[in-house]
PDB file of N, CA and C in Angstrom:
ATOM      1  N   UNK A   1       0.844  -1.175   0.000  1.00  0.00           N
ATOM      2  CA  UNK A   1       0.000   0.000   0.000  1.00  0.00           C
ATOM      3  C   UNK A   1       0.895   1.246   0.000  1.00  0.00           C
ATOM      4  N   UNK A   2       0.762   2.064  -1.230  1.00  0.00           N
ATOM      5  CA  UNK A   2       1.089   3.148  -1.170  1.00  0.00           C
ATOM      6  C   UNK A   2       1.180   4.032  -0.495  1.00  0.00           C
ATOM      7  N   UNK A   3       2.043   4.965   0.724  1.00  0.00           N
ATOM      8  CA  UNK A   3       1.594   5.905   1.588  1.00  0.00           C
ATOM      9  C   UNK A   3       0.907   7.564   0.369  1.00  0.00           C
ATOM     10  N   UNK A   4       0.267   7.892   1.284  1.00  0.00           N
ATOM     11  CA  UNK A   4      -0.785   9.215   0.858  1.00  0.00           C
ATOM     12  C   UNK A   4       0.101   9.853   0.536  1.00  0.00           C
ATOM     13  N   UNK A   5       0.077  10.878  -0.329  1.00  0.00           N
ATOM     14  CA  UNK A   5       1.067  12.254  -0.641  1.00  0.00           C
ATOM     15  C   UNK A   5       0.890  13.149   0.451  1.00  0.00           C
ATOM     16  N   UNK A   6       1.413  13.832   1.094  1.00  0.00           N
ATOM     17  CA  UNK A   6       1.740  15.159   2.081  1.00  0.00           C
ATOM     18  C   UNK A   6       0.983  16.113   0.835  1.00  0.00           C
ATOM     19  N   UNK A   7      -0.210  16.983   1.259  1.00  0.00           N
ATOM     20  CA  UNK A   7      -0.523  18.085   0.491  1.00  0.00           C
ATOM     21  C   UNK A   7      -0.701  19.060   1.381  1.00  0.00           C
ATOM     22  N   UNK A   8       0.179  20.328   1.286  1.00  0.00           N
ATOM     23  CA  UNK A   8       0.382  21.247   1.836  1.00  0.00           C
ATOM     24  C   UNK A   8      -0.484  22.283   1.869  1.00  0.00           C
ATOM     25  N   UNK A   9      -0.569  22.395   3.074  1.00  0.00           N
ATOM     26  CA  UNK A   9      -1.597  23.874   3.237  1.00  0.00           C
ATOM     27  C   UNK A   9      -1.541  25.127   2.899  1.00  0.00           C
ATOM     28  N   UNK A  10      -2.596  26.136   2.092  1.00  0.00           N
ATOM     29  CA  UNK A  10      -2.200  27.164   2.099  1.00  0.00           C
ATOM     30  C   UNK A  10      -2.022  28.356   3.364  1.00  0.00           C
ATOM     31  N   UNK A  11      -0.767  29.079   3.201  1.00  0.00           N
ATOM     32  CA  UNK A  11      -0.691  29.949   3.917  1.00  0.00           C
ATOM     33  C   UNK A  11      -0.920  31.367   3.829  1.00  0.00           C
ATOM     34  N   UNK A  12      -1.607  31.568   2.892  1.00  0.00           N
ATOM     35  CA  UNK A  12      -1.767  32.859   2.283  1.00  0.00           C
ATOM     36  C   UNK A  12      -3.106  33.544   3.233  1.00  0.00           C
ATOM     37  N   UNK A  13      -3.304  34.732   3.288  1.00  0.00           N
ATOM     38  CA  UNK A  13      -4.050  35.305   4.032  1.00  0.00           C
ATOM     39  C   UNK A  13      -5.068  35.483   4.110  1.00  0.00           C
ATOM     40  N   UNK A  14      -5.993  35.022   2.452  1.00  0.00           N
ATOM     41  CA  UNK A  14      -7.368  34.740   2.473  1.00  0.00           C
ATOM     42  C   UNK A  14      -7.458  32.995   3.080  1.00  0.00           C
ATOM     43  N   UNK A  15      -6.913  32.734   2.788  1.00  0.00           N
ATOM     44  CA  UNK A  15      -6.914  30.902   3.227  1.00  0.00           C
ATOM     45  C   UNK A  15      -7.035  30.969   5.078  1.00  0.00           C
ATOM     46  N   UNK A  16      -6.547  32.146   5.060  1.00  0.00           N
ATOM     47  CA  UNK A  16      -6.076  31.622   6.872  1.00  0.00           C
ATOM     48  C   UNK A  16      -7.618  31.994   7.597  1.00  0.00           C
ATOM     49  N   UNK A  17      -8.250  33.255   6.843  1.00  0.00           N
ATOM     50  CA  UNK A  17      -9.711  33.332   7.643  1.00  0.00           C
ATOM     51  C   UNK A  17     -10.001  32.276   7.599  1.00  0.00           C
ATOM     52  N   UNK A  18     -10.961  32.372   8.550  1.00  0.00           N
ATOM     53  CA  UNK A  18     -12.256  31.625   8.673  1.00  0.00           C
ATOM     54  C   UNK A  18     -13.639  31.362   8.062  1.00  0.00           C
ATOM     55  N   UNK A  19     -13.583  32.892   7.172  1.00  0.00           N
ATOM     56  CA  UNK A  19     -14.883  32.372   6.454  1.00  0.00           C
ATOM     57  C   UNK A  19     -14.364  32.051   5.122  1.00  0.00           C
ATOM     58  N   UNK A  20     -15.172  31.741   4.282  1.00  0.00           N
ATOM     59  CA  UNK A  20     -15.165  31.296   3.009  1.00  0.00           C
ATOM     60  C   UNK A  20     -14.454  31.883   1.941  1.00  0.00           C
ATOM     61  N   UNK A  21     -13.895  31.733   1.060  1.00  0.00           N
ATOM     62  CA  UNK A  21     -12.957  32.611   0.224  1.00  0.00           C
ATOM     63  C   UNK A  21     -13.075  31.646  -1.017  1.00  0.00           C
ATOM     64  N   UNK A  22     -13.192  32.233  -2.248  1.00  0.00           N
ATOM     65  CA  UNK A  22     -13.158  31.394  -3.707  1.00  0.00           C
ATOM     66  C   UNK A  22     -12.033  31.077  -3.753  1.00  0.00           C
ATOM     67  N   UNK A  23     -10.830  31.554  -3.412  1.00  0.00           N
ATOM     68  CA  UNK A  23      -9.332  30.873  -3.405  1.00  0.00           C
ATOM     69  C   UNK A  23      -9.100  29.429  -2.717  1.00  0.00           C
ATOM     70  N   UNK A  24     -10.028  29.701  -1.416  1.00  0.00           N
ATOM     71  CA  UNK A  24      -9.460  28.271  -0.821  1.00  0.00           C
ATOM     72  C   UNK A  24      -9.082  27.325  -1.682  1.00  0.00           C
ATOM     73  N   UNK A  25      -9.903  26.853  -2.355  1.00  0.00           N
ATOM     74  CA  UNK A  25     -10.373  25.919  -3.539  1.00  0.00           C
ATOM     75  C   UNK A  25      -9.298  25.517  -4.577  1.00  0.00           C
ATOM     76  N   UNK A  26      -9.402  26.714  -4.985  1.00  0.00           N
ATOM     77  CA  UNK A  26      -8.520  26.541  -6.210  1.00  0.00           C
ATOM     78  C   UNK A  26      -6.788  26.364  -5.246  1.00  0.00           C
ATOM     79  N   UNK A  27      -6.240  26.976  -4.226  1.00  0.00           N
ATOM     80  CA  UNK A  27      -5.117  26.795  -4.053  1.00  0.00           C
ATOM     81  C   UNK A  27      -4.998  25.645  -3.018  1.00  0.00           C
ATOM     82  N   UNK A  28      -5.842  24.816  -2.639  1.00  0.00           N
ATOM     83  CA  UNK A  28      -6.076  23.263  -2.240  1.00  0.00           C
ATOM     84  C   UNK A  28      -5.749  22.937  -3.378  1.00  0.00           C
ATOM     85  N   UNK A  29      -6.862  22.792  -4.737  1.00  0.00           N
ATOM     86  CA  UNK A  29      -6.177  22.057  -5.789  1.00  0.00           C
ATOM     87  C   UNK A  29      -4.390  22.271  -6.528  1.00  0.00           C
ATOM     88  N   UNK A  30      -4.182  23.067  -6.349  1.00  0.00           N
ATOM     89  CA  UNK A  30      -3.091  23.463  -6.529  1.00  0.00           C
ATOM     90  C   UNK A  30      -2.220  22.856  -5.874  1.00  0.00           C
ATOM     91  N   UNK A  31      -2.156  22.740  -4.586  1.00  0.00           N
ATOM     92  CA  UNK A  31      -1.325  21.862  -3.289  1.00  0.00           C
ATOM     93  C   UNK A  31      -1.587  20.714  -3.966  1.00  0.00           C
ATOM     94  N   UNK A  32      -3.012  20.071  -4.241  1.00  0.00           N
ATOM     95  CA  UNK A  32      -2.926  18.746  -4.445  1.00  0.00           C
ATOM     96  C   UNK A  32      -2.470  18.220  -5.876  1.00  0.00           C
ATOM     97  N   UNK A  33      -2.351  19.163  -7.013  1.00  0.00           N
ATOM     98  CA  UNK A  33      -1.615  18.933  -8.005  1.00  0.00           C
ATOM     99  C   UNK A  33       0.068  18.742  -7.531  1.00  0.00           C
ATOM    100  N   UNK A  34       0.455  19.533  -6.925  1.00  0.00           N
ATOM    101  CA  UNK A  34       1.735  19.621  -6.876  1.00  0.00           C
ATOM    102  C   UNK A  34       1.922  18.081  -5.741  1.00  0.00           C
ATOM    103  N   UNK A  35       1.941  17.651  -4.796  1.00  0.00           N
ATOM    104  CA  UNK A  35       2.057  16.881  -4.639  1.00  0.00           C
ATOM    105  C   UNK A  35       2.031  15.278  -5.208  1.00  0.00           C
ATOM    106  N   UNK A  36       1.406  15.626  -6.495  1.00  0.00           N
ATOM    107  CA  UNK A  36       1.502  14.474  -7.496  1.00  0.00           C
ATOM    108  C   UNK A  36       2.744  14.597  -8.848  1.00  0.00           C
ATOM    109  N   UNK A  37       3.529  15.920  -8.154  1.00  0.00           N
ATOM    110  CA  UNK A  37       4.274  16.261  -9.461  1.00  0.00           C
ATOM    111  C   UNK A  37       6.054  15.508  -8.760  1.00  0.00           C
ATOM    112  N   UNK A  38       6.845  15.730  -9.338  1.00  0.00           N
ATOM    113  CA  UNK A  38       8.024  15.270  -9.311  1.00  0.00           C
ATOM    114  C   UNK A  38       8.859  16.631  -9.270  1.00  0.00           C
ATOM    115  N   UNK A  39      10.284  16.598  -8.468  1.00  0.00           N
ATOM    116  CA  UNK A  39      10.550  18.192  -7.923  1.00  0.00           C
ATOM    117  C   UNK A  39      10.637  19.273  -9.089  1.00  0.00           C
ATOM    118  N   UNK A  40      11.025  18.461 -10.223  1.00  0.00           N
ATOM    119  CA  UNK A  40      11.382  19.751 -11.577  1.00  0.00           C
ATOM    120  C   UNK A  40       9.904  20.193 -12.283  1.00  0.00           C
ATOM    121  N   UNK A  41       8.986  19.163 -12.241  1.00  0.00           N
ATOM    122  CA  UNK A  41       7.763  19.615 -12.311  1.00  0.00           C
ATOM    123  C   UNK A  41       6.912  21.106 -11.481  1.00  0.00           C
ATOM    124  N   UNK A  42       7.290  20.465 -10.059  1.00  0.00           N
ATOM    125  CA  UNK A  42       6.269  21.056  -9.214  1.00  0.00           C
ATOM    126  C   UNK A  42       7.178  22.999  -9.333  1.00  0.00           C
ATOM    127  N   UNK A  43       8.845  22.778  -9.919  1.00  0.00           N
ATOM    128  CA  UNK A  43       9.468  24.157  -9.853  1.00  0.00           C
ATOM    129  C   UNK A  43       8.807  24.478 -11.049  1.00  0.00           C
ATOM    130  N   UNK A  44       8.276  24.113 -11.935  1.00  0.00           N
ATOM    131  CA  UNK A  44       7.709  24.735 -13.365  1.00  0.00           C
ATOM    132  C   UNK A  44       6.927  24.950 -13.446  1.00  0.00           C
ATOM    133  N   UNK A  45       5.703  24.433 -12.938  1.00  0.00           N
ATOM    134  CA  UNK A  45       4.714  24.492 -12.741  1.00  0.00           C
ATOM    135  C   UNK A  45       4.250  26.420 -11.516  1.00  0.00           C
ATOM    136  N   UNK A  46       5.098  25.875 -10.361  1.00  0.00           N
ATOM    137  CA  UNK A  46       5.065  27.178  -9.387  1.00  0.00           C
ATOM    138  C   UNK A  46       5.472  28.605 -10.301  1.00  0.00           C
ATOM    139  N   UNK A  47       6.830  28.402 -11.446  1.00  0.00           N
ATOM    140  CA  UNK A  47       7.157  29.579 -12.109  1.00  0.00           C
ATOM    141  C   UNK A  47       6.318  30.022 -13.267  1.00  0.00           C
ATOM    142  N   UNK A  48       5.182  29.035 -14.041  1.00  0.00           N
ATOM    143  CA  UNK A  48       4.668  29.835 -14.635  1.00  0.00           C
ATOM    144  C   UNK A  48       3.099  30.116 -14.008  1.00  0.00           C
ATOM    145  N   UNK A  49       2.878  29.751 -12.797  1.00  0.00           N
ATOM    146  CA  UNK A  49       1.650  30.059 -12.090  1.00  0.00           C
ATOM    147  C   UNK A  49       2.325  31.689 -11.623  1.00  0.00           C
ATOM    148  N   UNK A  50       3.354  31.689 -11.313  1.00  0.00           N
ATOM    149  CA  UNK A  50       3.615  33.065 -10.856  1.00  0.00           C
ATOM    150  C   UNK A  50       4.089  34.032 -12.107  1.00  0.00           C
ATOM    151  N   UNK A  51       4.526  33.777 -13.055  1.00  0.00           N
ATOM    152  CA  UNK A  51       4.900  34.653 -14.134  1.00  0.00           C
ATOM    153  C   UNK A  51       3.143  35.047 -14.853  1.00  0.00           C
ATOM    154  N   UNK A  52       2.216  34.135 -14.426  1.00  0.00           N
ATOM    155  CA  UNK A  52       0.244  34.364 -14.998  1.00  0.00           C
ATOM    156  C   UNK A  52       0.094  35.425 -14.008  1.00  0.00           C
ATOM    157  N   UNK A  53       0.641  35.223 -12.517  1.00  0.00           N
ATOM    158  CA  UNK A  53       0.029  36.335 -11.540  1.00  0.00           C
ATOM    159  C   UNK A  53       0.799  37.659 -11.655  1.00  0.00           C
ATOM    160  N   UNK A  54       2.249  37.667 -12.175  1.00  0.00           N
ATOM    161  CA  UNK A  54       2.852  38.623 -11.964  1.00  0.00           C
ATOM    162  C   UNK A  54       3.585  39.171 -10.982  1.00  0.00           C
ATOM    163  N   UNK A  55       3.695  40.638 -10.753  1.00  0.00           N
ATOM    164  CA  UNK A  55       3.981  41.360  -9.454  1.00  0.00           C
ATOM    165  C   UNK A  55       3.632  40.772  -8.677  1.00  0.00           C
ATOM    166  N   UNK A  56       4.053  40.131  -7.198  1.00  0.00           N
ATOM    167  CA  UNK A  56       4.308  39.717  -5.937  1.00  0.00           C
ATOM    168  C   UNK A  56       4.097  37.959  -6.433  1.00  0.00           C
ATOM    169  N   UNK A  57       3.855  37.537  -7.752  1.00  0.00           N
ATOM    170  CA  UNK A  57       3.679  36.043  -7.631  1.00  0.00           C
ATOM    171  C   UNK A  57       4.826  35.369  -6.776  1.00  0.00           C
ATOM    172  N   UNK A  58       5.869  35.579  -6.762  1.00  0.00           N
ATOM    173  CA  UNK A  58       6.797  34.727  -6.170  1.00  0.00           C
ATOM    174  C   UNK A  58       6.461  34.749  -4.923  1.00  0.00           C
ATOM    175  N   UNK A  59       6.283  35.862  -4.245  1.00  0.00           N
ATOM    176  CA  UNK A  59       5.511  35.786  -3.150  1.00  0.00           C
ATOM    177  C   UNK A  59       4.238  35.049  -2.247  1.00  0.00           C
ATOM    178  N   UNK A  60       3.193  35.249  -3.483  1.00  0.00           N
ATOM    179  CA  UNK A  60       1.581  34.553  -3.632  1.00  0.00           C
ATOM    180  C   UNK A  60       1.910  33.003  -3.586  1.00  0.00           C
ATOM    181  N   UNK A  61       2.349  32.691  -4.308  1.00  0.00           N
ATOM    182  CA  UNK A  61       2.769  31.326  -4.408  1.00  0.00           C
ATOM    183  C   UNK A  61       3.356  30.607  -3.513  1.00  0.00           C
ATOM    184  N   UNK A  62       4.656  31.176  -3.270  1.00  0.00           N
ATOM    185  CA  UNK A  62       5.415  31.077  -2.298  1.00  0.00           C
ATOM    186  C   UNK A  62       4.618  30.468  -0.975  1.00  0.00           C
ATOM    187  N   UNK A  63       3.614  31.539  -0.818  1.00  0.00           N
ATOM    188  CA  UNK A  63       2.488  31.265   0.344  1.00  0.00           C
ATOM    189  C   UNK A  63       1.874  30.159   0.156  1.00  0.00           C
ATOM    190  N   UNK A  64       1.340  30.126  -0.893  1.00  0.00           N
ATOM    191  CA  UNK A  64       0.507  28.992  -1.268  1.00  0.00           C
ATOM    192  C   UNK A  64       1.185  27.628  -1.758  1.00  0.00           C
ATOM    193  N   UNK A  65       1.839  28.068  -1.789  1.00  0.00           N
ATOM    194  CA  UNK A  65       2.626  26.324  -1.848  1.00  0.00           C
ATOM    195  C   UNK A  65       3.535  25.457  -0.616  1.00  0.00           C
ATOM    196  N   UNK A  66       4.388  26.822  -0.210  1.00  0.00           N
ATOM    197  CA  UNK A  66       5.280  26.388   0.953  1.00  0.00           C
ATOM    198  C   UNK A  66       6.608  26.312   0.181  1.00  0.00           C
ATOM    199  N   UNK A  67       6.409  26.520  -1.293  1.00  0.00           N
ATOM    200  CA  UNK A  67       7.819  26.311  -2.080  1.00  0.00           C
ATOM    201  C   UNK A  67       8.210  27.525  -2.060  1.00  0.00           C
ATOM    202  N   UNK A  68      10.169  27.515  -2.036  1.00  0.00           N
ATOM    203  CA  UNK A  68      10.640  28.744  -1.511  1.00  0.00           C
ATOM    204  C   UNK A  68      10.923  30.153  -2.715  1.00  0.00           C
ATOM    205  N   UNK A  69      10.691  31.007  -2.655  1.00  0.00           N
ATOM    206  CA  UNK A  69      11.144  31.890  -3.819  1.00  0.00           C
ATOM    207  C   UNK A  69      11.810  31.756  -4.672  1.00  0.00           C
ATOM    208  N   UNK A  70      13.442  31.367  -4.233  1.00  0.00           N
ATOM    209  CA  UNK A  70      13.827  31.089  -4.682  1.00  0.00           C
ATOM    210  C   UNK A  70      14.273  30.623  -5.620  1.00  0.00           C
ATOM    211  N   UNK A  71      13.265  29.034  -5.268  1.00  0.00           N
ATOM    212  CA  UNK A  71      13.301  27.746  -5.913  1.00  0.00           C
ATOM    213  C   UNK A  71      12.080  28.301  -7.178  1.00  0.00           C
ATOM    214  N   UNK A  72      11.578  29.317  -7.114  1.00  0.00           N
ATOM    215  CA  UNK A  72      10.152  29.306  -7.825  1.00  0.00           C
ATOM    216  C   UNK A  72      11.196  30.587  -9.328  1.00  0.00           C
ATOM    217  N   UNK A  73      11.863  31.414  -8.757  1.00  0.00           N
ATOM    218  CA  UNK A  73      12.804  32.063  -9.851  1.00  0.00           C
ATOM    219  C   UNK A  73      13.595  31.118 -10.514  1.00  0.00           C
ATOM    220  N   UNK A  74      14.157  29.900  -9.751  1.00  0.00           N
ATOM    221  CA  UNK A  74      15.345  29.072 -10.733  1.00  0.00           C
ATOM    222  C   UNK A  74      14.372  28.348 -11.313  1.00  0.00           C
ATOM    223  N   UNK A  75      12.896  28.288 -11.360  1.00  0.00           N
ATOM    224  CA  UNK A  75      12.253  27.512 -12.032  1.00  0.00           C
ATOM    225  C   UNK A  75      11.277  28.105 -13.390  1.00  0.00           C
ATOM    226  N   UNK A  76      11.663  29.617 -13.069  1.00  0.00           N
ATOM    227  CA  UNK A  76      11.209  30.447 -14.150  1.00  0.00           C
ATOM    228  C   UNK A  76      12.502  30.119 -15.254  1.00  0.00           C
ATOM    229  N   UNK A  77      13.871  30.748 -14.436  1.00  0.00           N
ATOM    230  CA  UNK A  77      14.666  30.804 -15.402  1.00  0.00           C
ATOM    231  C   UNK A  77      15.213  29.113 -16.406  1.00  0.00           C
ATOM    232  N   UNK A  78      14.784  28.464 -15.803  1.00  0.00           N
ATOM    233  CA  UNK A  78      14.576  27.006 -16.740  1.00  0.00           C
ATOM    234  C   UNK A  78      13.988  26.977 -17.735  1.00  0.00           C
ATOM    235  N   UNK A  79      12.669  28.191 -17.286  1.00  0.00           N
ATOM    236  CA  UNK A  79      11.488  27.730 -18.566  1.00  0.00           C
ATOM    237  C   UNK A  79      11.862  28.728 -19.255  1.00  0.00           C
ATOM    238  N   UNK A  80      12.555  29.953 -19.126  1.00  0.00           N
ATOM    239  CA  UNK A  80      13.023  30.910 -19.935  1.00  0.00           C
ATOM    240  C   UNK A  80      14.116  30.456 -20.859  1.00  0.00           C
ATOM    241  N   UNK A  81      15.059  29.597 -20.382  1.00  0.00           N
ATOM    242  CA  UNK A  81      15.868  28.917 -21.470  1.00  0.00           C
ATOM    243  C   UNK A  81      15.474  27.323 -22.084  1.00  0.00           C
ATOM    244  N   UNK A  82      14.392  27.487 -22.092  1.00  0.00           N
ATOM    245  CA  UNK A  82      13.796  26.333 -23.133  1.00  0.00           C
ATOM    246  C   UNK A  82      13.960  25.406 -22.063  1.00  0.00           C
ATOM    247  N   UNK A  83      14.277  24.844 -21.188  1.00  0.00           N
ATOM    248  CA  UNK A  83      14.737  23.594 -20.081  1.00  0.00           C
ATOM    249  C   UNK A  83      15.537  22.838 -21.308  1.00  0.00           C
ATOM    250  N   UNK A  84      16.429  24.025 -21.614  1.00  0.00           N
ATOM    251  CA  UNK A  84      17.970  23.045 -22.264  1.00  0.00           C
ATOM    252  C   UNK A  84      18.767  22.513 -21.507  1.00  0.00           C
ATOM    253  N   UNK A  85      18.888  22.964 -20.379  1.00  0.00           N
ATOM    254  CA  UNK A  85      19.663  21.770 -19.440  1.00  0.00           C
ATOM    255  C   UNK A  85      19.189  21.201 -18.727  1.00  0.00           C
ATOM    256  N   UNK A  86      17.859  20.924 -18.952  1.00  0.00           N
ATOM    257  CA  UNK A  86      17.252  19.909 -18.003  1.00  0.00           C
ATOM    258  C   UNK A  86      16.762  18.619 -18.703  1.00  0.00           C
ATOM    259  N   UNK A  87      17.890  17.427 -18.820  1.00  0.00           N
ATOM    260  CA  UNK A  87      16.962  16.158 -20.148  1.00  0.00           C
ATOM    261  C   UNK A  87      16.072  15.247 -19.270  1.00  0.00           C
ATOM    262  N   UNK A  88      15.586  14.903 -20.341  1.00  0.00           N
ATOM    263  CA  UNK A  88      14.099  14.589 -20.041  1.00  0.00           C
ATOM    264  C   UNK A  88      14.068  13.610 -19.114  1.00  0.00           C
ATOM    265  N   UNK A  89      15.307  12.416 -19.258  1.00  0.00           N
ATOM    266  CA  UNK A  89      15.225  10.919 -18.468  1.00  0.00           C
ATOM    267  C   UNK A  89      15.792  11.432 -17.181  1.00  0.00           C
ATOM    268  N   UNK A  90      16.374  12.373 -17.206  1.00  0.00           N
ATOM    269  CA  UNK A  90      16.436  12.523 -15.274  1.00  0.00           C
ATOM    270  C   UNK A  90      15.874  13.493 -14.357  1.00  0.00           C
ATOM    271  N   UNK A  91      15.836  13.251 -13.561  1.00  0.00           N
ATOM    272  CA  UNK A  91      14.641  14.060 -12.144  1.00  0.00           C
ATOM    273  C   UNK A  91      15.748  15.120 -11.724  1.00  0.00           C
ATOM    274  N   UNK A  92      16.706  14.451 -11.234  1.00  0.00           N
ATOM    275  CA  UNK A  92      17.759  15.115 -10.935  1.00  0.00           C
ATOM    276  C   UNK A  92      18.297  15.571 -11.647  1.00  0.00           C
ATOM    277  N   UNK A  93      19.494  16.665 -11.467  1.00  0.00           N
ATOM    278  CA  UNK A  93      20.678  16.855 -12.168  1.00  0.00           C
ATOM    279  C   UNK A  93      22.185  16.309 -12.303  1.00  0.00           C
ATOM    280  N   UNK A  94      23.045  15.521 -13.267  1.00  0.00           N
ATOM    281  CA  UNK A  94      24.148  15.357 -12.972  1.00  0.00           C
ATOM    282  C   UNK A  94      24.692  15.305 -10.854  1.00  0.00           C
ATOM    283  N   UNK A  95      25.295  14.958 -10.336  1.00  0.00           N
ATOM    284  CA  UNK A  95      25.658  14.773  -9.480  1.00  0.00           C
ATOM    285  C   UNK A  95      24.824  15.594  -8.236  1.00  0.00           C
ATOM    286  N   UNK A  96      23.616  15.865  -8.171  1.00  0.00           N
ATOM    287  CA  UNK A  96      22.772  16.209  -7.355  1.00  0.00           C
ATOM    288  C   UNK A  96      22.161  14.893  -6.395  1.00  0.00           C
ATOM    289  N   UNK A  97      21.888  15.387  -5.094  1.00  0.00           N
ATOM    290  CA  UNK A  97      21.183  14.190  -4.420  1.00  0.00           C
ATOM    291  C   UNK A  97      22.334  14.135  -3.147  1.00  0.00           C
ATOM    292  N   UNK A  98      21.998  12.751  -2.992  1.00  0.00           N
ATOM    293  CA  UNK A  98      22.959  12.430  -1.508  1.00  0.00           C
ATOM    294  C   UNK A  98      24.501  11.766  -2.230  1.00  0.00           C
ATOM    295  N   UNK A  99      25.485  12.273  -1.457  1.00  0.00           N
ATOM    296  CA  UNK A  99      26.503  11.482  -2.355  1.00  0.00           C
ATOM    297  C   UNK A  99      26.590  10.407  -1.646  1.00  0.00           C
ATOM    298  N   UNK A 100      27.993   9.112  -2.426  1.00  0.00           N
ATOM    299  CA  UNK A 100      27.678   8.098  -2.340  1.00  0.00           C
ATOM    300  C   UNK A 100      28.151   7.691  -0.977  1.00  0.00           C
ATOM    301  N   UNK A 101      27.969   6.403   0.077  1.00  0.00           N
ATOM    302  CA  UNK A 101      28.484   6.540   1.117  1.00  0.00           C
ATOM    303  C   UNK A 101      30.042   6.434   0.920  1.00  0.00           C
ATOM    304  N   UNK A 102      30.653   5.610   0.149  1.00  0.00           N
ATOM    305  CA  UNK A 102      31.867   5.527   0.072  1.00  0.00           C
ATOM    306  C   UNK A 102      32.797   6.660  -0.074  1.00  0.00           C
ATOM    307  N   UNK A 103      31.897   7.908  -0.561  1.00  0.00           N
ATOM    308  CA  UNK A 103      32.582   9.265  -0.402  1.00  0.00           C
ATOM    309  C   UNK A 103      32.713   9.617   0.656  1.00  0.00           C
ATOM    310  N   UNK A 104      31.503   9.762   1.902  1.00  0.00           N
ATOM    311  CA  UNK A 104      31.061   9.814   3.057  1.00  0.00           C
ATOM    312  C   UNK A 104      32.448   9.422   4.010  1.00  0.00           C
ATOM    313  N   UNK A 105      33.202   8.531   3.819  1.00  0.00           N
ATOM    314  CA  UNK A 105      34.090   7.749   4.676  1.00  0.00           C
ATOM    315  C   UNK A 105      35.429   8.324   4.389  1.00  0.00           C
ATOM    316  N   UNK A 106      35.381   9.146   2.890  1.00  0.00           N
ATOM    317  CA  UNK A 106      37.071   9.522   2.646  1.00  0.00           C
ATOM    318  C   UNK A 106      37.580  10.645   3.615  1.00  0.00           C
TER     319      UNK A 106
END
């Protein structure tokens, strides 16, 4: 049995009232898309949801996802250069991740 995906809450400031807001909705689905995405996805996805909103998107998003600014600009500038360095068969990049333990020990 598969464990559940973690779908992250929004933190944005209509989400946090209490009463009702047309956003809730849509940025639940949003959390729950991204939790079905894979990490270079869910950064491409966050950069052109914020390049549609514009001014403060990195911000908006930011809130609403829990993903960091940062990570949401290096994921614009991917899609701005075509994702030429990103090939298709890997998640990762070249030597990204945990290194190996046998490095660990030198």
């Amino acid at each position: 049995m598969a464990s559940k995906p973690i779908v992250n809450k929004c933190q944005c400031e209509n989400c946090q009232k209490a009463e009702k807001h047309p956003d809730k909705k849509l940025h639940h689905q949003i959390n729950l898309l991204l939790s079905r995405l894979d990490e270079k996805q869910r950064r491409w996805y966050v950069a052109i949801e914020s390049q549609r909103i514009g001014y403060g998107g990195d911000v908006l998003i930011s809130q609403i996802t829990g993903i960091d600014e940062k990570t949401i600009r290096n994921g614009r500038k991917e899609i701005d250069e075509d994702l030429e360095n990103n090939p298709v068969e890997r998640i990762r990049g070249k030597g990204a991740g945990r290194p190996l333990i046998e490095k660990k020990r030198q």
